[in-house]
Protein backbone atom coordinates (compact mmCIF):
# COMPACT_ATOMS: atom_id res chain seq x y z
CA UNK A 1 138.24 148.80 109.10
CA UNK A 2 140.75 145.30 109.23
CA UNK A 3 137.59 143.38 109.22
CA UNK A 4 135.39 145.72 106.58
CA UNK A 5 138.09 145.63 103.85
CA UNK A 6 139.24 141.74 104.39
CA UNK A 7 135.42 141.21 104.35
CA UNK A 8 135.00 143.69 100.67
CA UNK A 9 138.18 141.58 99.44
CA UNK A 10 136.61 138.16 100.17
CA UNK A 11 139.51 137.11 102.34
CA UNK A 12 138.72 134.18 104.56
CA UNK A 13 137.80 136.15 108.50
CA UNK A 14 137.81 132.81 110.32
CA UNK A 15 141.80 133.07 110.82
CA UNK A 16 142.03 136.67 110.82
CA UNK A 17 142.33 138.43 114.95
CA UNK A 18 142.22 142.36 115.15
CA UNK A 19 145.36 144.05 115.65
CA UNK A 20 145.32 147.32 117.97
CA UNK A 21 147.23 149.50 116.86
CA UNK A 22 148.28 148.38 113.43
CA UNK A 23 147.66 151.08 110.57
CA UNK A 24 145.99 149.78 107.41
CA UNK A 25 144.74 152.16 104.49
CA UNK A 26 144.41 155.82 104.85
CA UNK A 27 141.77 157.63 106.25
CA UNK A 28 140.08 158.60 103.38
CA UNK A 29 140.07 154.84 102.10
CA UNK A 30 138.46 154.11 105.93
CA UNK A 31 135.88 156.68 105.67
CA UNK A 32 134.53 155.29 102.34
CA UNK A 33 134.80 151.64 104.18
CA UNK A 34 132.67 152.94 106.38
CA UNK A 35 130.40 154.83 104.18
CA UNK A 36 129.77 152.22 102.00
CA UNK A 37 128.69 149.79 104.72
CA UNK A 38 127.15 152.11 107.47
CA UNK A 39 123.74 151.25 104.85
CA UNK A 40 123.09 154.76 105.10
CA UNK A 41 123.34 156.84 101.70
CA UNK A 42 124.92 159.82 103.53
CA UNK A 43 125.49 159.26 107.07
CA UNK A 44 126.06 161.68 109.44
CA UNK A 45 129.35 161.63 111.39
CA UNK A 46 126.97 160.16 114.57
CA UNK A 47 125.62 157.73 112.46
CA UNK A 48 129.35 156.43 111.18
CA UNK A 49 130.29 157.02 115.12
CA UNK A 50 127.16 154.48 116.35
CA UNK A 51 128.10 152.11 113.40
CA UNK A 52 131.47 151.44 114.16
CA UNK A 53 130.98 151.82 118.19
CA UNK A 54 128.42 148.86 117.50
CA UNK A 55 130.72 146.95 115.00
CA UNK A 56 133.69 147.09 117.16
CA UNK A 57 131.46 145.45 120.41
CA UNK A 58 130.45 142.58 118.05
CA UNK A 59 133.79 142.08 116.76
CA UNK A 60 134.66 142.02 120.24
CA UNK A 61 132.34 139.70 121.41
CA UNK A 62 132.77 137.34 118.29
CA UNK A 63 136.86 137.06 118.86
CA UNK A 64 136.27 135.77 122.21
CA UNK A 65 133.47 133.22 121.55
CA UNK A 66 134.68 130.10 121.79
CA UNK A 67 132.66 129.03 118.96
CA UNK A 68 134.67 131.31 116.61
CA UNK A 69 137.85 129.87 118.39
CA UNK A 70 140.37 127.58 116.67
CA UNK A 71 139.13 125.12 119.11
CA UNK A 72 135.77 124.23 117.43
CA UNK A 73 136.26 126.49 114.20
CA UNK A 74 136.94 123.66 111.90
CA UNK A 75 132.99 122.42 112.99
CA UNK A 76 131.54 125.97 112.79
CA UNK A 77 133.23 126.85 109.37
CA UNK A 78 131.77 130.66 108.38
CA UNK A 79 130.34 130.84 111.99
């Protein structure tokens, strides 16, 4: 959800680092995060469940890249 809604608010993600544990919205303004970019028109609860089980590995993945690092950001801009 940090990443979804800084994404929907066209706030700059190169900078940005997920925070465990740090509570942003409410849970009905997650669900419709969710909803509205799960690119299903009504989801099931697995299909919200696969969606953000995937998201979260790629967001994983993508913090510790060293491509998406500080160290060579500035070259790989938007990466």
């Amino acid at each position: 959800y940090q990443y979804l809604s800084r994404y929907e608010r066209k706030e700059n993600l190169d900078c940005f680092t997920f925070e465990p544990g740090k509570i942003e919205g409410t849970e009905r303004e997650c669900l419709a995060c969710l909803m509205e970019f799960c690119g299903r028109s009504n989801p099931s609860w697995t299909e919200l469940s696969n969606f953000t089980h995937f998201l979260n590995f790629q967001l994983r993945k993508c913090e510790k890249s060293v491509f998406c690092s500080q160290v060579v950001g500035d070259q790989f801009c938007g990466f």
